[in-house]
Protein backbone atom coordinates (compact mmCIF):
# COMPACT_ATOMS: atom_id res chain seq x y z
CA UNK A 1 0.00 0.00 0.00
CA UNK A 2 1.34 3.38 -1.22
CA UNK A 3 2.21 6.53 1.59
CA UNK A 4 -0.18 9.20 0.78
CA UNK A 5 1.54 12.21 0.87
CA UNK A 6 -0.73 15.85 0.48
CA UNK A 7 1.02 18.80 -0.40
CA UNK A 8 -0.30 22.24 0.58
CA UNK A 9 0.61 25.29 -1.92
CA UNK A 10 -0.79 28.82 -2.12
CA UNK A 11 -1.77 28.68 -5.63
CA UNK A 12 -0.85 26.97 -8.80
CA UNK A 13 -0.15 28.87 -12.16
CA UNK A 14 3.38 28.77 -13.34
CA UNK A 15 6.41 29.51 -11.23
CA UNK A 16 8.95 27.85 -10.05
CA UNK A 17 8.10 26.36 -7.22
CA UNK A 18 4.88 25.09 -9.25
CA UNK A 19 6.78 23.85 -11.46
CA UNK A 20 9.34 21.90 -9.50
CA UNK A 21 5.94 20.84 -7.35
CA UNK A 22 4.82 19.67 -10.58
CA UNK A 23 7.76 17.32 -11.69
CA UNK A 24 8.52 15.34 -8.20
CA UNK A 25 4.70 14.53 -7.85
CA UNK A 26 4.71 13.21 -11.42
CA UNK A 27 7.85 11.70 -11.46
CA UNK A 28 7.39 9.74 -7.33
CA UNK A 29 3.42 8.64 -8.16
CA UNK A 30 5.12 6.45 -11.21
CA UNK A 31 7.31 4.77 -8.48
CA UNK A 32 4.67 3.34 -6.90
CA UNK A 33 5.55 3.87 -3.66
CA UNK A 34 3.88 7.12 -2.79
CA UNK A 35 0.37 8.70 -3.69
CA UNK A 36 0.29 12.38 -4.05
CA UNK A 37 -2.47 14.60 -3.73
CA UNK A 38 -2.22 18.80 -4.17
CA UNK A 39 -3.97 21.54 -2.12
CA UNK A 40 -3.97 24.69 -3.38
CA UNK A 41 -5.18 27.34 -0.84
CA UNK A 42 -6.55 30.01 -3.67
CA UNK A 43 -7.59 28.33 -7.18
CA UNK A 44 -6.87 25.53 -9.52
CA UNK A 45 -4.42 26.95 -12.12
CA UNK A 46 -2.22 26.18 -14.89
CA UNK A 47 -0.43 23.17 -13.39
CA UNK A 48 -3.45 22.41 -11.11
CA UNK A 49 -5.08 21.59 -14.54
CA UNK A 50 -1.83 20.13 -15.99
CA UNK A 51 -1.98 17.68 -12.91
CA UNK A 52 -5.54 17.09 -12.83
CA UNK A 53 -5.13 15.84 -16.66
CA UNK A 54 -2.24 13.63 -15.46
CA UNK A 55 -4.74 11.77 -12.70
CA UNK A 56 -3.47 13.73 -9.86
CA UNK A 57 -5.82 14.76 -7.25
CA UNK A 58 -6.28 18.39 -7.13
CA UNK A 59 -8.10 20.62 -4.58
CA UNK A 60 -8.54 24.43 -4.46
CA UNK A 61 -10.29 26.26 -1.57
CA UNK A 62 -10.44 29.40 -3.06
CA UNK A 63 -8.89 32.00 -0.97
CA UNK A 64 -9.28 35.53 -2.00
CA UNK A 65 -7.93 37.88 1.08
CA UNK A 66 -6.99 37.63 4.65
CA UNK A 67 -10.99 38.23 5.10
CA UNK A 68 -11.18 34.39 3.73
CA UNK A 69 -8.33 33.04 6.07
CA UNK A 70 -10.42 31.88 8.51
CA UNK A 71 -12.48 29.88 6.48
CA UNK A 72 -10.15 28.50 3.91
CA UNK A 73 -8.36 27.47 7.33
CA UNK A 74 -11.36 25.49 8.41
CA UNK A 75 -11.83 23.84 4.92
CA UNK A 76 -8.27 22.61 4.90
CA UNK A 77 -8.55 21.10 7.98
CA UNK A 78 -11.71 18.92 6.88
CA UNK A 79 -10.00 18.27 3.87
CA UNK A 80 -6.65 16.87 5.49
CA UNK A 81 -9.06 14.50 8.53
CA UNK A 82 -10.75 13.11 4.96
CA UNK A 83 -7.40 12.60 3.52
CA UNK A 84 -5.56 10.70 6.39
CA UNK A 85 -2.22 11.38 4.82
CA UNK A 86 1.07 9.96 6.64
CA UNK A 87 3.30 13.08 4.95
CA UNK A 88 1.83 16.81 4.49
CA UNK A 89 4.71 18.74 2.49
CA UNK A 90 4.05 22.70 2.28
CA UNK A 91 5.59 24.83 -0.09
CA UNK A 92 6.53 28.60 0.57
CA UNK A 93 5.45 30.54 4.06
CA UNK A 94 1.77 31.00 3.43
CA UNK A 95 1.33 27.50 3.06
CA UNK A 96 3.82 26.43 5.28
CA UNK A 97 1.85 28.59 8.05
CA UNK A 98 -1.40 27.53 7.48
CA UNK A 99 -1.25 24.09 6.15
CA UNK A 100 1.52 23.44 8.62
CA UNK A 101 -1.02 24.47 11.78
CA UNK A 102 -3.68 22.71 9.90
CA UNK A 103 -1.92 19.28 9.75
CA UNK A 104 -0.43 19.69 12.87
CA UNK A 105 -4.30 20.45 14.96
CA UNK A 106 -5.57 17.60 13.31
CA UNK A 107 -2.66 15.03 14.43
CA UNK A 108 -0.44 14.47 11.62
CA UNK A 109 3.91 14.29 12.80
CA UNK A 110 5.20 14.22 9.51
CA UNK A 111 5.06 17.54 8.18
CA UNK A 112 7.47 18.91 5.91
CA UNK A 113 7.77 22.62 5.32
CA UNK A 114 8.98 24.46 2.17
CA UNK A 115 11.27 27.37 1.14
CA UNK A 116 12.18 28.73 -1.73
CA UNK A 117 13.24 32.29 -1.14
CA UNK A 118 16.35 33.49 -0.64
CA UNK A 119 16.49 37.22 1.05
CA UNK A 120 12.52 37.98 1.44
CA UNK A 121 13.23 41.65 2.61
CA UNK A 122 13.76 41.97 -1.27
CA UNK A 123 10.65 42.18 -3.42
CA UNK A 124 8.49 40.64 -0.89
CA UNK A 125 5.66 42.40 0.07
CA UNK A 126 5.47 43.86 4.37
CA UNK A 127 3.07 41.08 5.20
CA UNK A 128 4.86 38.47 3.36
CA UNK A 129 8.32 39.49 5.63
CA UNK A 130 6.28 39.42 8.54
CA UNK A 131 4.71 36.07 7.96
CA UNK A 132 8.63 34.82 7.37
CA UNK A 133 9.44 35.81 10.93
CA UNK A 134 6.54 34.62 12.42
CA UNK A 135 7.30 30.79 10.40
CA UNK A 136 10.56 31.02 12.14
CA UNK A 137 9.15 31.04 15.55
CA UNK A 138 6.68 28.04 14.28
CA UNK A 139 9.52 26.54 12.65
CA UNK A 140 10.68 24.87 16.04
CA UNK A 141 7.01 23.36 17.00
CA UNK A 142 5.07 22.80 13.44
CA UNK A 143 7.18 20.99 11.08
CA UNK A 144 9.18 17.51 11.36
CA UNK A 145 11.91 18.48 8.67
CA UNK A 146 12.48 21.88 6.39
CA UNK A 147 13.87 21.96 2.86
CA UNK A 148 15.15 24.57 1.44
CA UNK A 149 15.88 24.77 -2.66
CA UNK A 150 19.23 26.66 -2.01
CA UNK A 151 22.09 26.44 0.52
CA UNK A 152 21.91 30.13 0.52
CA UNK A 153 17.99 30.03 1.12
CA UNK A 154 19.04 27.81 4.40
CA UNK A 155 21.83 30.00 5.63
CA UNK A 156 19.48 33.09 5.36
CA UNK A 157 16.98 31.66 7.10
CA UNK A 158 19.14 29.82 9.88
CA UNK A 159 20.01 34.01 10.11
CA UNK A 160 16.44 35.22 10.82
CA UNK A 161 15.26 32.56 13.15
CA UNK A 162 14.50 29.58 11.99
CA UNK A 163 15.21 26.30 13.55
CA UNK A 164 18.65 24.90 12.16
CA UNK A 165 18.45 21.11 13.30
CA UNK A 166 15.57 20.43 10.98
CA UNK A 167 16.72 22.28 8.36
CA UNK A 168 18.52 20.64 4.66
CA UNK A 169 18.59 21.64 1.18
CA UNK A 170 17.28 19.22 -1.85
CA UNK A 171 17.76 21.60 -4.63
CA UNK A 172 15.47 21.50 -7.64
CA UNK A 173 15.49 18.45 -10.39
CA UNK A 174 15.36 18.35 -13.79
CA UNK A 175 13.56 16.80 -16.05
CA UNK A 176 15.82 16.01 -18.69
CA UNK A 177 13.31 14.73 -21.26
CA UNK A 178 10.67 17.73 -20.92
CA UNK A 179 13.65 19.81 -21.55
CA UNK A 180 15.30 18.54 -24.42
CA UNK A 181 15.06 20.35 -27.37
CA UNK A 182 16.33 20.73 -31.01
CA UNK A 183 18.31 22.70 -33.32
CA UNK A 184 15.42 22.72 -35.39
CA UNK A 185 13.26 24.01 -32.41
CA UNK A 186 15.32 26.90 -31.83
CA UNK A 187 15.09 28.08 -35.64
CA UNK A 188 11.28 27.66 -35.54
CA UNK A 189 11.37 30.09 -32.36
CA UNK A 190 13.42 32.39 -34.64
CA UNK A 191 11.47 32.21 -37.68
CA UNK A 192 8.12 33.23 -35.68
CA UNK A 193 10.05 36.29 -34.74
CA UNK A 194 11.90 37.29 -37.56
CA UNK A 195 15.39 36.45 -36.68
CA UNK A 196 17.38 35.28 -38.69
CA UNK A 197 19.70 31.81 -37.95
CA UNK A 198 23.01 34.47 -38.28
CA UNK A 199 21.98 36.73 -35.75
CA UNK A 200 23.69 36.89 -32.16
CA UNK A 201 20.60 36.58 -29.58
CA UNK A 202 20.84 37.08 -26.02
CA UNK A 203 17.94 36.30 -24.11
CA UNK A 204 16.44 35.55 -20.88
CA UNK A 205 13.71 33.97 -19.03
CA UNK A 206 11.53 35.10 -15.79
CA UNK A 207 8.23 36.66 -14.98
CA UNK A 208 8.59 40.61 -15.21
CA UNK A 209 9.21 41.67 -11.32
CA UNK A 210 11.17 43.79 -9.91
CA UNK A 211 13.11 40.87 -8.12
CA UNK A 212 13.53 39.68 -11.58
CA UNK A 213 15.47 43.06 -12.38
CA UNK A 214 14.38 42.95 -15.98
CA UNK A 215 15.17 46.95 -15.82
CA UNK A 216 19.08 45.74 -15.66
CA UNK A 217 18.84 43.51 -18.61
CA UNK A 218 17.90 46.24 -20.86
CA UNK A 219 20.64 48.17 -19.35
CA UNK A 220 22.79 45.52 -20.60
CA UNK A 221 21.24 45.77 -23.58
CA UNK A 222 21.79 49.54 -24.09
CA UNK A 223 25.52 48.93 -23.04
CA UNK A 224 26.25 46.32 -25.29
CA UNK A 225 24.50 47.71 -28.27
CA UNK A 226 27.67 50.59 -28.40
CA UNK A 227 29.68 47.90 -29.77
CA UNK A 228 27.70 45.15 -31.29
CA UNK A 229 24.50 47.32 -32.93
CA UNK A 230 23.15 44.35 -34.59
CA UNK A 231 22.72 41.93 -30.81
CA UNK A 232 19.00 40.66 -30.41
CA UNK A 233 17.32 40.18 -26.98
CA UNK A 234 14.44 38.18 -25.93
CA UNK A 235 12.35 38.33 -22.95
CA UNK A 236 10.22 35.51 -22.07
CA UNK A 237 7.97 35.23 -19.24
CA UNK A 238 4.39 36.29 -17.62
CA UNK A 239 4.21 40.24 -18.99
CA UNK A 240 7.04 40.51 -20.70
CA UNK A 241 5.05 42.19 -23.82
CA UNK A 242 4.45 44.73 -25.22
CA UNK A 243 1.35 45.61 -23.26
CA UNK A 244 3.83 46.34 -20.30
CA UNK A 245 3.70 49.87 -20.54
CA UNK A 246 6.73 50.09 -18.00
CA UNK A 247 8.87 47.88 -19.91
CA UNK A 248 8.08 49.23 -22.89
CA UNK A 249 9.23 52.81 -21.51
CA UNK A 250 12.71 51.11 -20.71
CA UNK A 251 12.99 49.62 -24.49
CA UNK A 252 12.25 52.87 -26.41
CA UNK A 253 14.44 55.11 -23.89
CA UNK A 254 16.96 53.33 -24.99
CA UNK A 255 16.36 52.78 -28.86
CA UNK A 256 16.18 49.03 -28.41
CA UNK A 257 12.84 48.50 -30.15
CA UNK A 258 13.85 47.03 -33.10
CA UNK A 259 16.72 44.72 -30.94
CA UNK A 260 14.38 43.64 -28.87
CA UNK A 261 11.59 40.31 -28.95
CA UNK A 262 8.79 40.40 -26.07
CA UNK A 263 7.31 36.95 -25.79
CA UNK A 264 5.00 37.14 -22.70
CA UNK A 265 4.17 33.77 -21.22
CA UNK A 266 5.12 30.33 -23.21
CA UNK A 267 4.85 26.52 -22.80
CA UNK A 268 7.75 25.90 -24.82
CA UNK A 269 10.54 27.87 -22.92
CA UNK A 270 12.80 25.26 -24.13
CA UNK A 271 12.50 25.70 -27.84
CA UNK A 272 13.14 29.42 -26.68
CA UNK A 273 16.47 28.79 -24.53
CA UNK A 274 17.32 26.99 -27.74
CA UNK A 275 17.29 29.73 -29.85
CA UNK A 276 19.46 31.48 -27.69
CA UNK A 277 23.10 31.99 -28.29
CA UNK A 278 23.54 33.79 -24.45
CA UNK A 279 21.44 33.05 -21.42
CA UNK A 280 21.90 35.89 -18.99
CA UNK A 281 20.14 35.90 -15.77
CA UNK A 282 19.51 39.11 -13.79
CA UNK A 283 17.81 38.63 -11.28
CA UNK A 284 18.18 40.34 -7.57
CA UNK A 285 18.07 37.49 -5.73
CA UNK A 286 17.60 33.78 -6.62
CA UNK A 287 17.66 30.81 -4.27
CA UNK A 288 18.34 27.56 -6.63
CA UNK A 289 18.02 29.22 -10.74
CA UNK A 290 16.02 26.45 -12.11
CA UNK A 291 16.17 28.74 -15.37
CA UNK A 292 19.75 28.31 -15.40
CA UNK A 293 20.29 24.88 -15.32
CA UNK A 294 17.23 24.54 -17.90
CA UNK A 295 19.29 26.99 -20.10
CA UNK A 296 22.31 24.71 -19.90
CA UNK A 297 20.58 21.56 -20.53
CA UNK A 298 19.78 22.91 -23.62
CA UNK A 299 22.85 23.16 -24.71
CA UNK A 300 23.06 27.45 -24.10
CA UNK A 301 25.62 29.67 -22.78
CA UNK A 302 25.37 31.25 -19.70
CA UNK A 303 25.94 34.32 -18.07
CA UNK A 304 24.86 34.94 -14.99
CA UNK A 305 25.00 37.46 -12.17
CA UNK A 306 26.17 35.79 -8.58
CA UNK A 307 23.18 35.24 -6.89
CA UNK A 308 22.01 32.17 -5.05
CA UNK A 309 23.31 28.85 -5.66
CA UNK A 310 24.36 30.14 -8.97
CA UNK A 311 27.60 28.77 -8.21
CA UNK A 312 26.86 25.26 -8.06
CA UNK A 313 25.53 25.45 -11.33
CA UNK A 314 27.92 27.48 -13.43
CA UNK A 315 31.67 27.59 -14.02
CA UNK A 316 33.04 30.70 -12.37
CA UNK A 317 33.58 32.32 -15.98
CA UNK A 318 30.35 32.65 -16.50
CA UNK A 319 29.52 34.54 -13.02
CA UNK A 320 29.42 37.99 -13.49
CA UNK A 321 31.99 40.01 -11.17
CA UNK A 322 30.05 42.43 -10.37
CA UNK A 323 26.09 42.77 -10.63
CA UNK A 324 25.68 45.41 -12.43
CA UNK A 325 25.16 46.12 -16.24
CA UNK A 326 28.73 47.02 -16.62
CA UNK A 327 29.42 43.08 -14.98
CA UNK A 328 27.13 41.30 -16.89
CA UNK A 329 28.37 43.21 -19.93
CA UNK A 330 31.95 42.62 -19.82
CA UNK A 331 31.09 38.63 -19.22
CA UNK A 332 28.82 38.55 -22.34
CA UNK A 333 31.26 40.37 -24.62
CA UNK A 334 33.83 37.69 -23.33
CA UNK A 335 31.69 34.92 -24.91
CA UNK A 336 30.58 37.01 -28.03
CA UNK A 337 34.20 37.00 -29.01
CA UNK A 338 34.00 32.77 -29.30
CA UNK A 339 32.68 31.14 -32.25
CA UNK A 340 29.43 29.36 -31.56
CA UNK A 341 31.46 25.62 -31.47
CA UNK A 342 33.38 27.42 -28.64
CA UNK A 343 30.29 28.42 -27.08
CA UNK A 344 28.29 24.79 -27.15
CA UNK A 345 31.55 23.50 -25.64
CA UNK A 346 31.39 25.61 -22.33
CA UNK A 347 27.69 24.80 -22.45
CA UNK A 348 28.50 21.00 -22.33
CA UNK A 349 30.53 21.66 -19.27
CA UNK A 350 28.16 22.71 -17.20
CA UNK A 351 25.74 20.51 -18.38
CA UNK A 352 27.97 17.23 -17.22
CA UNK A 353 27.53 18.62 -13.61
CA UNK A 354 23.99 19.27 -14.04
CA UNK A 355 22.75 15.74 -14.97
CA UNK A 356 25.33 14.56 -12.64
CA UNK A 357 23.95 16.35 -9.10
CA UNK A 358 20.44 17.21 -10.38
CA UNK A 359 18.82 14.87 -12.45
CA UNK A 360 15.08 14.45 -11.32
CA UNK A 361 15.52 10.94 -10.58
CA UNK A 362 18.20 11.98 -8.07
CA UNK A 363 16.26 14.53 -6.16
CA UNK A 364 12.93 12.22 -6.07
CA UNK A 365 15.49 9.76 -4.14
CA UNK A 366 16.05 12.70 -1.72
CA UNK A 367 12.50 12.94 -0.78
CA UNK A 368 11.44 9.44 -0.77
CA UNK A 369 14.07 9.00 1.74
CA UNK A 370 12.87 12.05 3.63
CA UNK A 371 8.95 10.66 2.60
């Protein structure tokens, strides 16, 4: 007879943590060892219906505001007594508050909290900061074991608080089917935007946020474009279009309309990492860069500012020194001087170390053994 194992989330549309939510429930249920069910406190989303399709159970109780705590609260707790699972496994404070208090009043010991920030004073909003504080005081009475995605996501949070002896990192997997991709792909993705197979395209991936720091990439952009006037850039990611009014404003004060390709939201980000000659990620703060490792398992180039577990992930030449657009600039014009052979080379040596340490099947084994 399979463990049942319910994991509590605050919503479901695409992110990260979705994501990686996502891949580890498909990937253990095929085991056969443990049965997975998903809880998402607001509604069903994109990967609730992704997992739904896939013959997970998926529930959503439909919070709206704090007004709706209270009862969402009181629904999750009914839900969990009808579930009678032996693991509840949270993911990110909201859900590790209130599905960890929920699971806890109603008897169950093996609780598992999530986290997959790395500074929250950045970006986060007040309540969110305060809610990581008050986790921390929880975090010794509430949950059996906490994982963090990042050894720098641990440290911070050993900083403010939280309770150290219960505390490991099991970094994110990868799926290294769902991201495989071809040559042809990555022309397609150029072909729907008019670029041509010639032309030198540095892109990135990431919902527009100011965590994100897509403001910085176009700074990049505007630097680079003194020397190299004929360097494309891509954005893809949730509002990176050009219905973004603010990002739009960033573009044109620099001149970078025509060098630039706004995407919004796709389901094939790996036909677009493909296309890419550069990755460059910009963000503020990361914990583990899934987008990263996805860029390098698809045979791209990196560039990357230090942030997170970055290091784990990349050689240290393509870490930016600084984190800045003068940095990140200086790294990318190191790689645009190598021919594009060059280029797939250093890409193959990072991805070696990927498959290596990170492999899905690798981190599933993590949390079985934790299950």
């Amino acid at each position: 007879m399979p463990k049942r194992v319910v994991h509590v989330i605050i919503g479901l549309n695409v992110g990260g943590a979705e994501l990686m939510l996502k891949r580890l429930v498909l990937h253990s249920q095929k085991t056969g060892q443990f049965e997975h069910s998903v809880i998402s406190l607001t509604d069903l989303g994109v990967i609730g219906s992704d997992l739904q399709d896939q013959g997970i159970e998926v529930y959503s109780l439909g919070m709206k505001s704090i007004a709706s705590v209270p009862k969402v609260f009181l629904r999750l707790k009914k839900l969990l007594k009808e579930l009678k699972p032996d693991v509840v496994q949270t993911w990110m404070y909201h859900a590790d508050f209130l599905g960890g208090l929920a699971a806890r009043s109603v008897g169950i010991d093996n609780i598992i909290w999530g986290i997959r920030t790395t500074d929250v004073s950045q970006g986060a909003s007040k309540q969110t900061v305060h809610l990581s504080k008050l986790c921390a005081k929880l975090s010794y009475y509430i949950p059996d074991s906490i994982v963090c995605a990042a050894h720098v996501s641990k440290d911070y949070h050993v900083g403010i608080g939280y309770d150290e002896s219960k505390m490991m990192v099991i970094p994110n997997g990868f799926d290294l089917e769902a991201l495989s991709s071809t040559e042809e792909d990555g022309l397609d993705i150029r072909r729907q935007f008019d670029l041509s197979p010639d032309d030198i395209l540095i892109g990135s991936v990431g919902r527009f946020n100011p965590v994100k720091n897509q403001k910085l990439f176009v700074e990049v952009a505007s630097t680079l474009i003194k020397d190299f006037p004929d360097l494309k850039f891509m954005l893809v990611g949730r509002d990176n279009d050009s219905e973004n009014k603010e990002l739009m404003s960033w573009v044109k004060q620099h001149n970078l309309v025509d060098n630039f390709r706004l995407l919004g939201q796709r389901n094939d980000v790996p036909k677009c990492l493909k296309a890419m000659d550069i990755f460059c990620l910009h963000s503020r703060t990361e914990g583990f860069p899934n987008v990263v490792g996805e860029a390098v398992l698809s045979d791209t180039t990196c560039v990357a500012v230090n942030v997170g577990d970055v290091g784990v992930l990349l050689d240290k030449e393509s870490i930016s020194l600084s984190n800045d657009a003068l940095g990140i600039s200086n790294a990318i014009k190191n790689y645009l001087a190598y021919p594009k052979d060059k280029l797939l080379k250093k890409a193959n040596e990072n991805k070696d170390n990927i498959i290596t340490k990170y492999s899905m099947e690798v981190i599933i084994d993590k949390f079985h053994s934790l299950y």
